[in-house]
Protein backbone atom coordinates (compact mmCIF):
# COMPACT_ATOMS: atom_id res chain seq x y z
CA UNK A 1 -46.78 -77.35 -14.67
CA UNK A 2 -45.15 -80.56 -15.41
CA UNK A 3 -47.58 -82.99 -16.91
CA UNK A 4 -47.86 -86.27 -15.48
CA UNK A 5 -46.20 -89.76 -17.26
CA UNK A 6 -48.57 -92.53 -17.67
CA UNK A 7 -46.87 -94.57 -14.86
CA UNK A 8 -48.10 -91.93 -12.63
CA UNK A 9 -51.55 -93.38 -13.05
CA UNK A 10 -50.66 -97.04 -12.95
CA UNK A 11 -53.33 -99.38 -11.68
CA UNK A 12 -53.69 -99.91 -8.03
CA UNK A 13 -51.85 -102.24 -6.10
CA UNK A 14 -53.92 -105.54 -5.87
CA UNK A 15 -53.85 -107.22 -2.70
CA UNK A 16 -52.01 -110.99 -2.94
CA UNK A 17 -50.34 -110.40 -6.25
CA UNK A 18 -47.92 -113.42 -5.98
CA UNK A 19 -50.79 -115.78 -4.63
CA UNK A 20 -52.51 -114.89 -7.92
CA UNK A 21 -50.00 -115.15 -10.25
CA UNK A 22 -49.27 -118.31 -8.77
CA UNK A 23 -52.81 -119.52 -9.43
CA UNK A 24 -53.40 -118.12 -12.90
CA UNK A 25 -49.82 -119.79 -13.77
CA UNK A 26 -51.23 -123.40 -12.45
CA UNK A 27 -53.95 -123.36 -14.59
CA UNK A 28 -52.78 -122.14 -17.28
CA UNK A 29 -50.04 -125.12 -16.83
CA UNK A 30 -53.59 -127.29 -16.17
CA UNK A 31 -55.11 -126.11 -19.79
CA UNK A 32 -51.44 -127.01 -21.23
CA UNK A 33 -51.75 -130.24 -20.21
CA UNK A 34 -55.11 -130.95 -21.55
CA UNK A 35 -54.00 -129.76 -24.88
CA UNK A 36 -50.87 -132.05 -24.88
CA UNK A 37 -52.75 -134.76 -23.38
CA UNK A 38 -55.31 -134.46 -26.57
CA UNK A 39 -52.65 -134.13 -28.68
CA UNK A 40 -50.19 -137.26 -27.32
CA UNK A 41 -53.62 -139.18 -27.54
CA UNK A 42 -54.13 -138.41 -31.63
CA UNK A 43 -50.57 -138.89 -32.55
CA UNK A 44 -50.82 -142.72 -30.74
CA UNK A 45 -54.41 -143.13 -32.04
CA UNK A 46 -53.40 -142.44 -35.53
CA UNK A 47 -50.14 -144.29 -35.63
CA UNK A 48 -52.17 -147.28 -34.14
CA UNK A 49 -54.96 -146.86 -36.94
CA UNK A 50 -52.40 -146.64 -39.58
CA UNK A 51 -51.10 -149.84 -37.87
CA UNK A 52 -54.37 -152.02 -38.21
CA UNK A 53 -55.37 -151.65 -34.77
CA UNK A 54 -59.29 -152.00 -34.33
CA UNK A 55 -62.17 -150.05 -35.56
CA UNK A 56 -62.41 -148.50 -31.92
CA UNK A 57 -58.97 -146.31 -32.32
CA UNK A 58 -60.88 -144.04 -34.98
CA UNK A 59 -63.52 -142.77 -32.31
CA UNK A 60 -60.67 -142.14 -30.06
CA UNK A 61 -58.67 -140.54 -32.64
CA UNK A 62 -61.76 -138.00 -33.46
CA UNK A 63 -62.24 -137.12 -30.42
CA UNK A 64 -58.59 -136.59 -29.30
CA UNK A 65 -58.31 -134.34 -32.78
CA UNK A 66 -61.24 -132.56 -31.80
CA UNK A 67 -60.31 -131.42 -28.53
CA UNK A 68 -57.22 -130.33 -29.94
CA UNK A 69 -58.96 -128.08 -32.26
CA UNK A 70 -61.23 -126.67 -29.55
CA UNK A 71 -58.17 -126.45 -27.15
CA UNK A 72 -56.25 -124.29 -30.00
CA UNK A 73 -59.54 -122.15 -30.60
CA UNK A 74 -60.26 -121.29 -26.86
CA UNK A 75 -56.81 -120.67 -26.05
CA UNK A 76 -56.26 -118.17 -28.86
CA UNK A 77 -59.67 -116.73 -27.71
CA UNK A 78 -58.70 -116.36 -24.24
CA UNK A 79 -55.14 -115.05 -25.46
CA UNK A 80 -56.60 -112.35 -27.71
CA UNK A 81 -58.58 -110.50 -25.34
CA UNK A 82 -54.87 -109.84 -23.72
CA UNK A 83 -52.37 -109.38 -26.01
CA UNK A 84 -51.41 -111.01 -29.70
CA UNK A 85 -51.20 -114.79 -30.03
CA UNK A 86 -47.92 -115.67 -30.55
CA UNK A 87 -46.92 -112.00 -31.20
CA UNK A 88 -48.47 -112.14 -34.94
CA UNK A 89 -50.47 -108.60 -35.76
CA UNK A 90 -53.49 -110.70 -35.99
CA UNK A 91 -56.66 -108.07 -36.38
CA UNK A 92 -59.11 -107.87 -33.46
CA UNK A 93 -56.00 -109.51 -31.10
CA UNK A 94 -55.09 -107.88 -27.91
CA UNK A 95 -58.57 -106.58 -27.11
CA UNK A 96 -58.21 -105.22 -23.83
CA UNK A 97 -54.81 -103.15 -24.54
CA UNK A 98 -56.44 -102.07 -28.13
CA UNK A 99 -59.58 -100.75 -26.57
CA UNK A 100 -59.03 -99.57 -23.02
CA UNK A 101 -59.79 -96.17 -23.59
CA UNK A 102 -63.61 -97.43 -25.68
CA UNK A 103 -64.06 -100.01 -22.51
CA UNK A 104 -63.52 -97.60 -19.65
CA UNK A 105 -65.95 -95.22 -22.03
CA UNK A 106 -68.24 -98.07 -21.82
CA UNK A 107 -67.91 -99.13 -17.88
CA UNK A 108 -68.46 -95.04 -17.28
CA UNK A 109 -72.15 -95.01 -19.65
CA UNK A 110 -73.16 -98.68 -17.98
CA UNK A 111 -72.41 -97.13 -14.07
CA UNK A 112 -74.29 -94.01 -15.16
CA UNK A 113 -77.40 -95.93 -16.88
CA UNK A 114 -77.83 -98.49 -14.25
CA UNK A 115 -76.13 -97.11 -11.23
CA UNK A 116 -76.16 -93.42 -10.82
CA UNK A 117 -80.09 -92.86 -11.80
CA UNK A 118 -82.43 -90.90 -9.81
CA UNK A 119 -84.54 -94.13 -9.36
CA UNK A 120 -82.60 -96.69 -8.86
CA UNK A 121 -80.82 -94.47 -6.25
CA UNK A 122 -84.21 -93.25 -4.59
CA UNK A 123 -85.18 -96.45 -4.52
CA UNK A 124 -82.13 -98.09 -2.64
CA UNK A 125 -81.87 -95.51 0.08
CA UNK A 126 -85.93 -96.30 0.86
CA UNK A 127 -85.32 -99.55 0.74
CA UNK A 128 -81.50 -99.06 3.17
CA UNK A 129 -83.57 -96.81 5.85
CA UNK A 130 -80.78 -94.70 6.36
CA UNK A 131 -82.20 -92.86 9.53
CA UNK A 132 -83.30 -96.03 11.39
CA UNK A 133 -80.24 -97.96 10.86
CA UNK A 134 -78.16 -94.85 12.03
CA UNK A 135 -80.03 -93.89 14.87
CA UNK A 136 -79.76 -97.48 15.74
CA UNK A 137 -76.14 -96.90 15.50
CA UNK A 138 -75.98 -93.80 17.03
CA UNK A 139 -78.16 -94.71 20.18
CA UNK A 140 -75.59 -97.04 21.69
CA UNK A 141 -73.12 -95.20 23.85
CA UNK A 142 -69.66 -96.46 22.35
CA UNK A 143 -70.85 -94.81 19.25
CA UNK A 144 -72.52 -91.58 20.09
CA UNK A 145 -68.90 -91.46 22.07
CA UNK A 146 -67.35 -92.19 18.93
CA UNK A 147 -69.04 -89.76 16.59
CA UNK A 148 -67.99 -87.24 19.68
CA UNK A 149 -64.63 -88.29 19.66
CA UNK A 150 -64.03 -87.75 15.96
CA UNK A 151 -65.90 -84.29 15.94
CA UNK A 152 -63.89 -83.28 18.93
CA UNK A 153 -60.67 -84.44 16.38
CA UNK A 154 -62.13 -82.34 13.54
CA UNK A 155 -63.04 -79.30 15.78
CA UNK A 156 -58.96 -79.25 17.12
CA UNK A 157 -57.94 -79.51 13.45
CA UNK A 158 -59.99 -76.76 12.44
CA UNK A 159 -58.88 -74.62 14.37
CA UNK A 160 -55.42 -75.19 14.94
CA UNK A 161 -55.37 -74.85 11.36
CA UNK A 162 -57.41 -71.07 11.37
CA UNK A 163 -55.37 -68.33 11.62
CA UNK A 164 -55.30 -66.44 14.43
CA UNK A 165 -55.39 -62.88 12.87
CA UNK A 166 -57.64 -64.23 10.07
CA UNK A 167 -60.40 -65.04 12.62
CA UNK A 168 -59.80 -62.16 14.86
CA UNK A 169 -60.37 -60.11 11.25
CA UNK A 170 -63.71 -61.84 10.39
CA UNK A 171 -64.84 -61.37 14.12
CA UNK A 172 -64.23 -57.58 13.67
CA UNK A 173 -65.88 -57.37 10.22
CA UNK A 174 -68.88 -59.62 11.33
CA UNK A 175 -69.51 -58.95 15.19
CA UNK A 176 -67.83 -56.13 16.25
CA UNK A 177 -68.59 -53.35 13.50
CA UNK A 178 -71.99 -54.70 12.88
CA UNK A 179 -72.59 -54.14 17.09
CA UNK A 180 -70.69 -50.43 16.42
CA UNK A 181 -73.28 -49.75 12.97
CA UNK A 182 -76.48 -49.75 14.37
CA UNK A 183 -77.88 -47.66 16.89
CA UNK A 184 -77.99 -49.02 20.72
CA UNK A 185 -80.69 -46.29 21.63
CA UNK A 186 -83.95 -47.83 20.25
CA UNK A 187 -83.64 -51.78 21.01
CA UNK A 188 -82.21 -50.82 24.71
CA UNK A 189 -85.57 -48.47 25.05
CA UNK A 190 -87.70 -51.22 23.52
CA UNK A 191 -85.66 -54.04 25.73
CA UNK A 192 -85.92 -51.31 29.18
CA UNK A 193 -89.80 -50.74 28.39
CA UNK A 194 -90.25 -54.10 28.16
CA UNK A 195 -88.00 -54.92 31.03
CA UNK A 196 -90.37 -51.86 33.01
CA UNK A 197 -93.40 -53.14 32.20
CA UNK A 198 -93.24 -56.76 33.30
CA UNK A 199 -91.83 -55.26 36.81
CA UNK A 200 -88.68 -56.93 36.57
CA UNK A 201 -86.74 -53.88 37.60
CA UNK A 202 -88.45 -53.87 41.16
CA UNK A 203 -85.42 -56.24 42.72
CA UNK A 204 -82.86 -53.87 41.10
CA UNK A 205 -85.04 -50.67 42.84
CA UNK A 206 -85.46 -52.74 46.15
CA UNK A 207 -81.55 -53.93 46.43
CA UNK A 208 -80.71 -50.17 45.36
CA UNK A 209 -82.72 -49.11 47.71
CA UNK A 210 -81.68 -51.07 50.76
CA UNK A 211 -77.63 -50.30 49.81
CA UNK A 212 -78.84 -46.35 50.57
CA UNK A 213 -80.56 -47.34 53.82
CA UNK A 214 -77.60 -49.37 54.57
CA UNK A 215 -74.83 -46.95 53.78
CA UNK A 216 -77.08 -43.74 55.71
CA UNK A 217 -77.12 -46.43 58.69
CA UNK A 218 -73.82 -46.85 58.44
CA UNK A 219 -72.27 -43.58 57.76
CA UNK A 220 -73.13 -41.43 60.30
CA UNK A 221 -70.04 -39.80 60.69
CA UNK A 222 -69.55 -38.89 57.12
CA UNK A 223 -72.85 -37.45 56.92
CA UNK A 224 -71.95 -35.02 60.35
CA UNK A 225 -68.69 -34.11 58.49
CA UNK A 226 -70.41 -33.40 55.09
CA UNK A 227 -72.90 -30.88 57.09
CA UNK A 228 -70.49 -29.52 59.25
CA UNK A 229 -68.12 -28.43 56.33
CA UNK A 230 -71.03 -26.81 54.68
CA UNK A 231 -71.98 -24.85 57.79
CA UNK A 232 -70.69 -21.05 57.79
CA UNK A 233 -67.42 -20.30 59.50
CA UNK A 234 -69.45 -18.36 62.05
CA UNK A 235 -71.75 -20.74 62.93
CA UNK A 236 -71.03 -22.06 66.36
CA UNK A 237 -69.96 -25.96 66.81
CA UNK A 238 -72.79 -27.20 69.26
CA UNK A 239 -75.29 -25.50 66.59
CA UNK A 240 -73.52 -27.37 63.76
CA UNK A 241 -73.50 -30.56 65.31
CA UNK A 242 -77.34 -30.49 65.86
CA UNK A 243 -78.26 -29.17 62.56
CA UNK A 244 -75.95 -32.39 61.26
CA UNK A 245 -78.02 -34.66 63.55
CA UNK A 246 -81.29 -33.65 62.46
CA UNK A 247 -80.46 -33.41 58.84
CA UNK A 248 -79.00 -37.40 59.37
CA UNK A 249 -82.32 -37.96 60.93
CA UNK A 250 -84.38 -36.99 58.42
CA UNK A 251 -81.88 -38.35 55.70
CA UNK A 252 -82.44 -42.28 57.61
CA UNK A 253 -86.13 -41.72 57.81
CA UNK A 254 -86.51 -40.76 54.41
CA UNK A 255 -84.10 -43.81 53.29
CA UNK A 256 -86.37 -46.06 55.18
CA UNK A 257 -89.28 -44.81 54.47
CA UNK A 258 -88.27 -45.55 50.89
CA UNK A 259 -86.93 -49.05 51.30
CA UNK A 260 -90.21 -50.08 53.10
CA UNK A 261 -93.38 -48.88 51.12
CA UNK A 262 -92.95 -50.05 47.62
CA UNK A 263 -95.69 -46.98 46.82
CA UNK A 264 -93.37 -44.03 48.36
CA UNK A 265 -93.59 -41.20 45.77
CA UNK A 266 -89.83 -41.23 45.93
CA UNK A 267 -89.91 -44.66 43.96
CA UNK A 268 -93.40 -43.78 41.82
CA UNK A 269 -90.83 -40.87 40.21
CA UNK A 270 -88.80 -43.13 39.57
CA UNK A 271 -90.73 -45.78 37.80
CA UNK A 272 -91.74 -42.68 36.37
CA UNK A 273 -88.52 -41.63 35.10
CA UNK A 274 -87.13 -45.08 33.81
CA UNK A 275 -90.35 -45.21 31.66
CA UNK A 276 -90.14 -41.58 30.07
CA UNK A 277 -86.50 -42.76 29.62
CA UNK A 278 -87.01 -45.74 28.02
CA UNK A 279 -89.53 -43.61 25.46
CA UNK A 280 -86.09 -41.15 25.20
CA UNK A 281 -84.22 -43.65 24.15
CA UNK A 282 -86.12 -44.64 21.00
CA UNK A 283 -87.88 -41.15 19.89
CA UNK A 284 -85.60 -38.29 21.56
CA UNK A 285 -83.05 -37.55 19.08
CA UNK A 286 -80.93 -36.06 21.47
CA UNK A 287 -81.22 -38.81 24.17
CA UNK A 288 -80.57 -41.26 21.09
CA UNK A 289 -77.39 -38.94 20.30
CA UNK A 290 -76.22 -39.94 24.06
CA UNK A 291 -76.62 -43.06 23.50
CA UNK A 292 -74.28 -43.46 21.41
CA UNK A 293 -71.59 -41.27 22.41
CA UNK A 294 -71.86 -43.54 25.29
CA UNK A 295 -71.59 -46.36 23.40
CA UNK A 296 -68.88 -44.85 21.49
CA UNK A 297 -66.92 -44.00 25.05
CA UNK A 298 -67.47 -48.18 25.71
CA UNK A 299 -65.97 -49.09 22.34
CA UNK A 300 -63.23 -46.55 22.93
CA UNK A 301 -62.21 -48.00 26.03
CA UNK A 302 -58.80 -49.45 26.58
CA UNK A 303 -60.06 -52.30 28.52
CA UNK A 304 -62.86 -53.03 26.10
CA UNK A 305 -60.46 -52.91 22.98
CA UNK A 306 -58.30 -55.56 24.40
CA UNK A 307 -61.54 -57.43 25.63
CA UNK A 308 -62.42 -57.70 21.79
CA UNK A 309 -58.74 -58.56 20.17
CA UNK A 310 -58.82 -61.07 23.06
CA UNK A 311 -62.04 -62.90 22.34
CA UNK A 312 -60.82 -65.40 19.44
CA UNK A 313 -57.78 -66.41 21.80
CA UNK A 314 -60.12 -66.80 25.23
CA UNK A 315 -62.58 -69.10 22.86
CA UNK A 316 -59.91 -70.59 21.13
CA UNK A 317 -58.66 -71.93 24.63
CA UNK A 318 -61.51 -72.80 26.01
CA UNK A 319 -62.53 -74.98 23.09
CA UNK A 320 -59.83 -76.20 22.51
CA UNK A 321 -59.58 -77.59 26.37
CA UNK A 322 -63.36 -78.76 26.15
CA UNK A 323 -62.51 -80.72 22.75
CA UNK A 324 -59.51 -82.32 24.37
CA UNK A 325 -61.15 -83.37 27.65
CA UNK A 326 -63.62 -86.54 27.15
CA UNK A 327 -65.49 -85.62 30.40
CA UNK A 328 -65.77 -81.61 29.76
CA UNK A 329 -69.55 -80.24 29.79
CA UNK A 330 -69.37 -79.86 25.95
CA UNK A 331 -68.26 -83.07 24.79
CA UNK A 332 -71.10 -84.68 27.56
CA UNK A 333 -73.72 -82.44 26.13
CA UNK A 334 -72.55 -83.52 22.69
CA UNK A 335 -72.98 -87.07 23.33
CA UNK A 336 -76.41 -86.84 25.14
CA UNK A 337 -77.57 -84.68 22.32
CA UNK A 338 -76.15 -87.75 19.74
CA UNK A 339 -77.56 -90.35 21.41
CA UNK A 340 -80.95 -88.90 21.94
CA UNK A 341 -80.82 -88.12 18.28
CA UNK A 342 -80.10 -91.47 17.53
CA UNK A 343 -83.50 -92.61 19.79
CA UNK A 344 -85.49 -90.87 18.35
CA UNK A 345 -84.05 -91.59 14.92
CA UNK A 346 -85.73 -94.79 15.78
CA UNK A 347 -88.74 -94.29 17.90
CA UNK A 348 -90.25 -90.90 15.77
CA UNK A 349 -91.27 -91.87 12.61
CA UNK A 350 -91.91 -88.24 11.36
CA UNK A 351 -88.11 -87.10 11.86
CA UNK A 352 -86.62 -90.71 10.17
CA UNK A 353 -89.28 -89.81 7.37
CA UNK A 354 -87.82 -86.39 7.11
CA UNK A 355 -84.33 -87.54 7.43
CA UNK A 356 -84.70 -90.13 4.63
CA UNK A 357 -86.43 -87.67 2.87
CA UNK A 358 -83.49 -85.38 2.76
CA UNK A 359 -80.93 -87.88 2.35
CA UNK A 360 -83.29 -88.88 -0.75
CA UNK A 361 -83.17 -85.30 -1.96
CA UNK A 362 -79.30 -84.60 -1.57
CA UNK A 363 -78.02 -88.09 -3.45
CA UNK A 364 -81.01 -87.23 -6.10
CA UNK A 365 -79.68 -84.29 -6.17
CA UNK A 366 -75.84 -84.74 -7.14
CA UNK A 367 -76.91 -87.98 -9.57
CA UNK A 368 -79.24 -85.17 -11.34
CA UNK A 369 -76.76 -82.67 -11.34
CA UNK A 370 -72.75 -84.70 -11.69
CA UNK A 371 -73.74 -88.17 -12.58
CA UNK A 372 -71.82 -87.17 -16.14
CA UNK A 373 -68.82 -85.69 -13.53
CA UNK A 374 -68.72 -88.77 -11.43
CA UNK A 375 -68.60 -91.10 -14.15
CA UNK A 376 -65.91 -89.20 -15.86
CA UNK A 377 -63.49 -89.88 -13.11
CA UNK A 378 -63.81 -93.73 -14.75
CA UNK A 379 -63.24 -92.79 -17.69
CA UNK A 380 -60.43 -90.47 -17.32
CA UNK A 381 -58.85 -92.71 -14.83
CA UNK A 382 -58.92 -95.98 -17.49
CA UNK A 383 -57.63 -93.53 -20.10
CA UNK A 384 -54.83 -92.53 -17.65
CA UNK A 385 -54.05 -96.41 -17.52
CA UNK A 386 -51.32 -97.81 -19.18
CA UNK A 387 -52.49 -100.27 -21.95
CA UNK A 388 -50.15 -103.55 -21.71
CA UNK A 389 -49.70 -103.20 -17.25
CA UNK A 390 -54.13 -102.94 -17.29
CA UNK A 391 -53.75 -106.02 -19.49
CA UNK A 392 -51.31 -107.81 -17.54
CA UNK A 393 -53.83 -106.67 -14.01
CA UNK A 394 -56.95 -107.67 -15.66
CA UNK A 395 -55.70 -111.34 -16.41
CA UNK A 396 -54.06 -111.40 -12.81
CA UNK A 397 -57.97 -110.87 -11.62
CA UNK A 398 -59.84 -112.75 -13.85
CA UNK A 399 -57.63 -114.99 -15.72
CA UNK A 400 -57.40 -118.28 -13.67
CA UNK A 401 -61.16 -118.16 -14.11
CA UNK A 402 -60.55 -118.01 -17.91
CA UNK A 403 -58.52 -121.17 -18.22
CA UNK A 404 -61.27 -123.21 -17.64
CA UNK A 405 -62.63 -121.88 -20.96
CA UNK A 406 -59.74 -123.60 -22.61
CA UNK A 407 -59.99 -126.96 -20.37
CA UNK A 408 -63.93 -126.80 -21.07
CA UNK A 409 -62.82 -126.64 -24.96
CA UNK A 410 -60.53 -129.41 -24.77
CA UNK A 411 -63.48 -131.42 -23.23
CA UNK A 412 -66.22 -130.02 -25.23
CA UNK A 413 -64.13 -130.39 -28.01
CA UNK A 414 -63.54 -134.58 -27.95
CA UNK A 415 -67.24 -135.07 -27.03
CA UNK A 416 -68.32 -133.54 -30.09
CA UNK A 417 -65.66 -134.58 -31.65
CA UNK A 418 -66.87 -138.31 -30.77
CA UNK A 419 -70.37 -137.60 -31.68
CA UNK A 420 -69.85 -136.46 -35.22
CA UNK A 421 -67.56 -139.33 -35.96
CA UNK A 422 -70.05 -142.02 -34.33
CA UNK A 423 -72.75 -140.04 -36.27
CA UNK A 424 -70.89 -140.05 -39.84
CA UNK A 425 -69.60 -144.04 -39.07
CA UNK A 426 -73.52 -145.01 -38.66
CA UNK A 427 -74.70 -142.98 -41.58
CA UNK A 428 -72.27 -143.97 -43.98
C-alpha cells in the first residue's frame, strides 16, 4: 500500500487566507515603522547632542535607544517562535517548526486532562439538558418533519444499498428455517385451546354452520341427484324420487336445527372434538407427526416457495414507496410518534431524567474507554503536519495579534527607557 507524502496531510484550508495575509502584512509593516521611527529619532537626537543642543535631547535620545532595543528584542521573540531570525541557526529559534510533533503531544494531554474527563463531561451535559432542549426541538412540526425526512433519506440508502440476495439469504437463515425447526403442533394446540376456551371459535361454528343450511336450502336438486344415483337400478323412479325428498327433508331440518340451538348435540361434539384436538396436538405423538407433515406439505408448496423468495422484494417496494411519499401512513405515524416524543421530552420529567441519564452514561462511557484514542487523532494529525506550511498557518491565525508585542516593545521600551535616564540624571 503506498504510504502517504506529508503534503497529503497538509493543514486545512483556512477561510479568508488573502484577507489575513493582508492584515498580518500591515502590521507587521506598522511594527516596522515603530522601529525605524525609534531609530530615525536616536540617530537625530544624538547628532543634535553631539552638536550642543540642550540638556532635553538626552531624555529623548534614551528613550528613542530604548525602544529600539525593546523593538529588536520583541521582534526576534515574535520571529523565533516561527522560523530563524535572519536565517542564523540560532538555538531555541523556530519554535513552532522545531517542536510540532512535542506541541501537538501537548494540545492532545491538555484536551484529554481538561476536556475529555468523566466530570467535566458529566457535568456539562447536566448542565446542557440534552432531553429538554431536544424535545423542545423535536416538538415543533418543521422539525419532527425534518428528523422524518432525513430518516426516510437514510432508510432509501440503506436499502438500495442491501443486496437483494444477501437479504433474501438472512431472511431464510433467520425467519424461514427457524419457522421450519420447531414444531407447529404444540403452540397451535396451546394457541386453539386457548382460542376454545375463551369461545372465540363460536362465530367460525355459527358462519360454518349457516353456509350448510344455506347450501342444503339451496341445493335441492343436487341432493335428489346424489340419492337417486345411489338408489338400485331396480328401484322404481317415483320410489326414488320420494326417498330423495324425505332424505332432503330430514337433511334441511337437521341443518337448521343445528344453525339455531347453539346447544344441539351436533355442535356439543364438536366443541368436543376441537378440544380433544387441541390436547392431540401438543401430547399425541402421532397427531404431532401430522402436524408437521402438514406443515411440511405448506413449506413444500410451489406457491408458498415463491411467497417466501418474494417477501424481501414485496417489502422492499413497499418501503421504499412509503419512505418516498411525505404523506404515506408510515412517514405520518413517524412524525406523530417524533413529535409526541419530543412533548413529552419536555412535559415528563422521569423520561428527560432517563434520557439525560443515558446520554450521561454513553459520553462517560467512550471518555472512560477512548479518551487516549480520541486524543491521538491530534496528535497523529499534528505529526502528519508539515513543519515550515503549520508555521507559515499558525502566524496567518495568530500573527497580526503578535505584532502588537513588538509595537508594545517599542513603546514600553522608550518609557523605560526615559525613566532610567531621568532616574540616573537626578541621582548623579
Amino acid at each position: 500500500m503506498e504510504q502517504p507524502t506529508p503534503a497529503d496531510f497538509s493543514l486545512p484550508p483556512v477561510p479568508d487566507q488573502e484577507g489575513k495575509r493582508r492584515a498580518l502584512r500591515r502590521m507587521k509593516l506598522v511594527a516596522l515603522a515603530f522601529l525605524l521611527g525609534a531609530t530615525v529619532i536616536f540617530l537625530l537626537t544624538a547628532w543634535a547632542q553631539s552638536a550642543g543642543w540642550p540638556g532635553w535631547v538626552g531624555y529623548v535620545r534614551a528613550a528613542a535607544e530604548a525602544g529600539m532595543v525593546g523593538a529588536l528584542a520583541d521582534w526576534f521573540a515574535v520571529t523565533a517562535l516561527f522560523r530563524r531570525p535572519l536565517g542564523l541557526p540560532i538555538p531555541h529559534t523556530a519554535i513552532i517548526p522545531n517542536k510540532k510533533n512535542m506541541i501537538g503531544s501537548s494540545l492532545g494531554e491538555f484536551v484529554g486532562t481538561n476536556f475529555l474527563s468523566e466530570v467535566v463531561i458529566r457535568d456539562k451535559l447536566r448542565r446542557v439538558e440534552v432531553s429538554r432542549r431536544f424535545g423542545e426541538w423535536l416538538a415543533k412540526p418543521e422539525n419532527a418533519e425534518r428528523v422524518t425526512s432525513e430518516l426516510a433519506t437514510v432508510v432509501r440508502g440503506v436499502v438500495t444499498v442491501l443486496k437483494d440476495e444477501d437479504v433474501q439469504a438472512v431472511m431464510e437463515q433467520a425467519v424461514v428455517r427457524r419457522i421450519v425447526g420447531q414444531p407447529w403442533g404444540p403452540p397451535l394446540g396451546k394457541l386453539l385451546q386457548q382460542v376454545f376456551a375463551d369461545g372465540a371459535h363460536y362465530k367460525l361454528v355459527d358462519l360454518m354452520c349457516d353456509r350448510a343450511y344455506e347450501w342444503v336450502r339451496d341445493n335441492h336438486a343436487t341432493v335428489l341427484r346424489v340419492v337417486s344415483d345411489r338408489a338400485p337400478s331396480w328401484s322404481p323412479k317415483f320410489v326414488d324420487a320420494m326417498l330423495a325428498d324425505k332424505v332432503y327433508g330430514e337433511v334441511l331440518a337437521f341443518a337448521w336445527a343445528v344453525k339455531t340451538d347453539v346447544n344441539h348435540p351436533m355442535r356439543l361434539a364438536l366443541d368436543k372434538f376441537l378440544g380433544e384436538f387441541a390436547q392431540d396436538l401438543q401430547n399425541d405423538p402421532e397427531t404431532m407427526a401430522r402436524a408437521e407433515q402438514v406443515k411440511q406439505q405448506i413449506l413444500d408448496h410451489p406457491d408458498v416457495q415463491k411467497l417466501i423468495g418474494s417477501a424481501w422484494s414485496t417489502a422492499k417496494g413497499m418501503l421504499l414507496n412509503a419512505a418516498e411519499d411525505p404523506s404515506s401512513e408510515l412517514r405520518r405515524r413517524v412524525r406523530e410518534g417524533l413529535a409526541n416524543l419530543g412533548v413529552r421530552l419536555v412535559s415528563d420529567e422521569g423520561l428527560s431524567g432517563k434520557v439525560d441519564g443515558w446520554v450521561e452514561g454513553a459520553a462517560a462511557y467512550v471518555v472512560r474507554n477512548y479518551a487516549t484514542e480520541i486524543t491521538t487523532i491530534i496528535t497523529d494529525t499534528v505529526e502528519r503536519w508539515d513543519a515550515e506550511e503549520t508555521s507559515r498557518k499558525v502566524e496567518l491565525q495568530v500573527g497580526r495579534d503578535l505584532q502588537f508585542i513588538r509595537i508594545n516593545g517599542t513603546v514600553v521600551g522608550a518609557l523605560a527607557g526615559l525613566v532610567i535616564y531621568t532616574v540616573a540624571q537626578l541621582l548623579f
